[in-house]
Protein backbone atom coordinates (compact mmCIF):
# COMPACT_ATOMS: atom_id res chain seq x y z
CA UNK A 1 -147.37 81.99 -57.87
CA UNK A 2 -147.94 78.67 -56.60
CA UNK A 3 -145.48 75.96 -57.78
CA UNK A 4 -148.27 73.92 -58.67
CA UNK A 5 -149.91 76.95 -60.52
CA UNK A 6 -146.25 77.74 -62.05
CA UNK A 7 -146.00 74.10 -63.03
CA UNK A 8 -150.14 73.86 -64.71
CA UNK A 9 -148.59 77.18 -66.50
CA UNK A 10 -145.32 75.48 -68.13
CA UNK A 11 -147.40 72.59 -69.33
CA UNK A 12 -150.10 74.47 -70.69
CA UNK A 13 -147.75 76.26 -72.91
CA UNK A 14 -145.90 73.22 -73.57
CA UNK A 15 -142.82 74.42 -72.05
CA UNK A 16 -139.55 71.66 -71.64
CA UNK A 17 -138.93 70.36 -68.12
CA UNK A 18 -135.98 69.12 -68.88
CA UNK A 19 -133.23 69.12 -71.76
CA UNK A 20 -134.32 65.40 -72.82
CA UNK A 21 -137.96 64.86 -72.39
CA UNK A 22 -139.56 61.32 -72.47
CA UNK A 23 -143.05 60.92 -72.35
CA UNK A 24 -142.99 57.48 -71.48
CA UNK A 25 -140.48 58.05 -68.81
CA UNK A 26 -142.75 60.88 -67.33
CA UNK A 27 -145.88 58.05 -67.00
CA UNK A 28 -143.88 55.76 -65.26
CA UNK A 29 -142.45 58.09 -63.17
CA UNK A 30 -146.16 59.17 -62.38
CA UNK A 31 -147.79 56.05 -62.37
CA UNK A 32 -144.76 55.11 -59.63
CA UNK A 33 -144.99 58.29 -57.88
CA UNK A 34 -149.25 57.23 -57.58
CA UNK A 35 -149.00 53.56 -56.97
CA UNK A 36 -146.72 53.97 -53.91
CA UNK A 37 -149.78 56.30 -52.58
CA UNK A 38 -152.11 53.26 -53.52
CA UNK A 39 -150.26 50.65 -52.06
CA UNK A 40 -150.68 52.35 -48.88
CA UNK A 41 -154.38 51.17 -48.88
CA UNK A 42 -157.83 53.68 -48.29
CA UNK A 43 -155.29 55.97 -46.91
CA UNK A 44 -152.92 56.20 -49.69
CA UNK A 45 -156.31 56.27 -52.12
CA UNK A 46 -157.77 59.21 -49.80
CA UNK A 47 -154.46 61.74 -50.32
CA UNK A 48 -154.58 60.63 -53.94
CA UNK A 49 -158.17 62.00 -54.81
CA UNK A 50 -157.16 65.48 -51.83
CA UNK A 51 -154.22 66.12 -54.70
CA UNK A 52 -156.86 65.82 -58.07
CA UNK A 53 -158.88 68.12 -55.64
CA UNK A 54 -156.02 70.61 -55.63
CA UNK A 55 -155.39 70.56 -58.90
CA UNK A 56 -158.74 70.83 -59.83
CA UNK A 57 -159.63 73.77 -57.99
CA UNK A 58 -156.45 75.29 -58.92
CA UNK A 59 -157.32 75.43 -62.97
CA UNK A 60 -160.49 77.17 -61.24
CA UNK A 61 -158.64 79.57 -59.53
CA UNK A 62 -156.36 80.26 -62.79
CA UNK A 63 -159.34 81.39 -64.98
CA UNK A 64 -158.41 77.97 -66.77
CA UNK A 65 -162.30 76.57 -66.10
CA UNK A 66 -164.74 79.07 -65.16
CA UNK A 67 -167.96 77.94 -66.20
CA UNK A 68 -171.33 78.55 -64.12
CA UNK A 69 -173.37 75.08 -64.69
CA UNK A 70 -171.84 71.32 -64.05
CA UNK A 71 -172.24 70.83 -68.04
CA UNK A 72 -170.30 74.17 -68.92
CA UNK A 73 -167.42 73.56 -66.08
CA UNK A 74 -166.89 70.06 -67.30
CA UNK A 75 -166.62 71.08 -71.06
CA UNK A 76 -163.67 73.58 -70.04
CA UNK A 77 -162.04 71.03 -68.00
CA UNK A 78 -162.09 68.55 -70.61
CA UNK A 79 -160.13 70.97 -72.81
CA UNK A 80 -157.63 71.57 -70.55
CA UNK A 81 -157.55 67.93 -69.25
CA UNK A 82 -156.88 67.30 -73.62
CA UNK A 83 -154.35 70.09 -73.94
CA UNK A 84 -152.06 68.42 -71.24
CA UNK A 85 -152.82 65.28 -72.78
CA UNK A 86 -154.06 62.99 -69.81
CA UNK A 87 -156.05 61.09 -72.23
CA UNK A 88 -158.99 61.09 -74.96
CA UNK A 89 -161.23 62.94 -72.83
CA UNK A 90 -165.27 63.71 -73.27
CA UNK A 91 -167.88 65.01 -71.64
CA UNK A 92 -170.28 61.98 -72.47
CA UNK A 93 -173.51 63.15 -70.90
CA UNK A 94 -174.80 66.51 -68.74
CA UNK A 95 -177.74 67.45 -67.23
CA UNK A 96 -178.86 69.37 -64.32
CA UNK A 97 -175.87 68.33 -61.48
CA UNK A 98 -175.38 65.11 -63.25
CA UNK A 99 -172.19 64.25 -65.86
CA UNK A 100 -170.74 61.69 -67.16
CA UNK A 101 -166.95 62.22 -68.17
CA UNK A 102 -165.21 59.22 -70.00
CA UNK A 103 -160.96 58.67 -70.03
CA UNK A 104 -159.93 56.75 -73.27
CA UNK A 105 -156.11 56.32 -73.31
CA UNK A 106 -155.93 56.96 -70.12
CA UNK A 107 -152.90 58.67 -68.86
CA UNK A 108 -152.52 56.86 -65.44
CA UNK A 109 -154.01 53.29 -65.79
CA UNK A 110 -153.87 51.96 -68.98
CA UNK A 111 -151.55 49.65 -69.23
CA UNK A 112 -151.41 48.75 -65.84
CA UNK A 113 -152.24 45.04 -64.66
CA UNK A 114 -155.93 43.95 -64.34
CA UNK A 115 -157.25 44.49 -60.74
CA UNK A 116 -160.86 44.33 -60.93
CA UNK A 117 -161.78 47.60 -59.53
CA UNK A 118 -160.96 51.54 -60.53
CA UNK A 119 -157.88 53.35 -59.44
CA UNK A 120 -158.03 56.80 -60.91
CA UNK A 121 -158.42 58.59 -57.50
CA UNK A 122 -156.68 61.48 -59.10
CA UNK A 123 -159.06 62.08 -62.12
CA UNK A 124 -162.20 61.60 -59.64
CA UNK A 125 -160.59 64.25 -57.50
CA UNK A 126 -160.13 66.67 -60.58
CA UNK A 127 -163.60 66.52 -61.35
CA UNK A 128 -165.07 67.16 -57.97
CA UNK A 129 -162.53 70.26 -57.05
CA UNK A 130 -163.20 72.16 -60.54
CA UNK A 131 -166.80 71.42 -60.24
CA UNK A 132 -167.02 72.48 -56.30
CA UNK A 133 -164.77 75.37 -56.86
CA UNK A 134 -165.96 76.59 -59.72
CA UNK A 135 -169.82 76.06 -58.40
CA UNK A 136 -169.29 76.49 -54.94
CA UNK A 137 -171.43 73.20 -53.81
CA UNK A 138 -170.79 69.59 -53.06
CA UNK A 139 -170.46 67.14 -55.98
CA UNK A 140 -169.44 63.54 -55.51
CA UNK A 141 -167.58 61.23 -58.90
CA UNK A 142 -167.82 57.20 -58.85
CA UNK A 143 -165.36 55.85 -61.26
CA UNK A 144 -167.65 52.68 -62.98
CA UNK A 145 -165.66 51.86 -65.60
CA UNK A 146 -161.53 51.77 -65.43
CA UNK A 147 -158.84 50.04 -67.69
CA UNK A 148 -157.65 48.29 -64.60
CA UNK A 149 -161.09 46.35 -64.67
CA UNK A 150 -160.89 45.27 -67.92
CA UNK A 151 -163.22 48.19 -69.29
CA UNK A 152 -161.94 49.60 -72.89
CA UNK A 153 -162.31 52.97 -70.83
CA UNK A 154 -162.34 54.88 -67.73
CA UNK A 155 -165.83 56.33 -67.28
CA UNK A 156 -166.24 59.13 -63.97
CA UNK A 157 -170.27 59.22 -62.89
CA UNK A 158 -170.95 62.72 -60.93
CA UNK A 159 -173.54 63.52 -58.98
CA UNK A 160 -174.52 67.07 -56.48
CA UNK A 161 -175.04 66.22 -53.47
């Protein structure tokens, strides 16, 4: 097994990292962990979306999501995306190889200073690895709405290509 595979396992059955968890200390260890990626510019923004890709397809490859349509894939993502508690997630809207997928609470950017554009490279990059994985064609995911824009949520618009 994978350690990225071991460590999707662990927190899907909610098993301690470390003898004194934090939850708050784990965001802003992620959220630092991400924004140094960010602050690197398109490039930093490109490797973040590759790694939401991994994970993405990984869940996939772990029988976590294994639906056969965009609206069925996206419904078992959502759960798992729940279950590790990256937000208040929904599957707003799905038909044909179109989805919308909102983030309330979002894990990664809420909170974080206004900016006026999206940053959640990662959660795009979930989306489109499950979905291309899982489906085996090309999807693209435009974040429109993002807490860093001073929208009350993150909303992710996909789209086959």
């Amino acid at each position: 097994m994978t350690l990225l595979k071991d460590s999707i396992k662990a927190a899907l059955e909610n098993r301690p990292v470390r003898d004194s968890p934090s939850d708050e200390l784990s965001i802003h260890i992620n959220r630092i962990v991400i924004t140094s990626l960010f602050d690197l510019g398109t490039a930093g923004e490109g490797i973040i979306h590759h790694a939401g890709r991994y994970f993405g397809s990984t869940l996939v490859e772990m029988g976590e999501v294994h639906g056969k349509t965009v609206e069925a894939v996206l419904a078992e993502l959502v759960a798992v995306l729940n279950k590790l508690k990256l937000g208040n997630i929904t599957l707003v809207e799905a038909e044909g190889d179109s989805a919308k997928v909102q983030f309330e609470d979002c894990y990664f950017c809420k909170g974080l200073p206004l900016i006026d554009r999206g940053v959640c490279f990662y959660d795009s990059g979930i989306l489109v690895g499950a979905l291309q994985k899982a489906l085996g064609r090309e999807f693209k995911v435009e974040e429109t709405k993002c807490h860093c824009k001073e929208d009350k949520m993150c909303l992710h618009e996909i789209s086959g290509i």
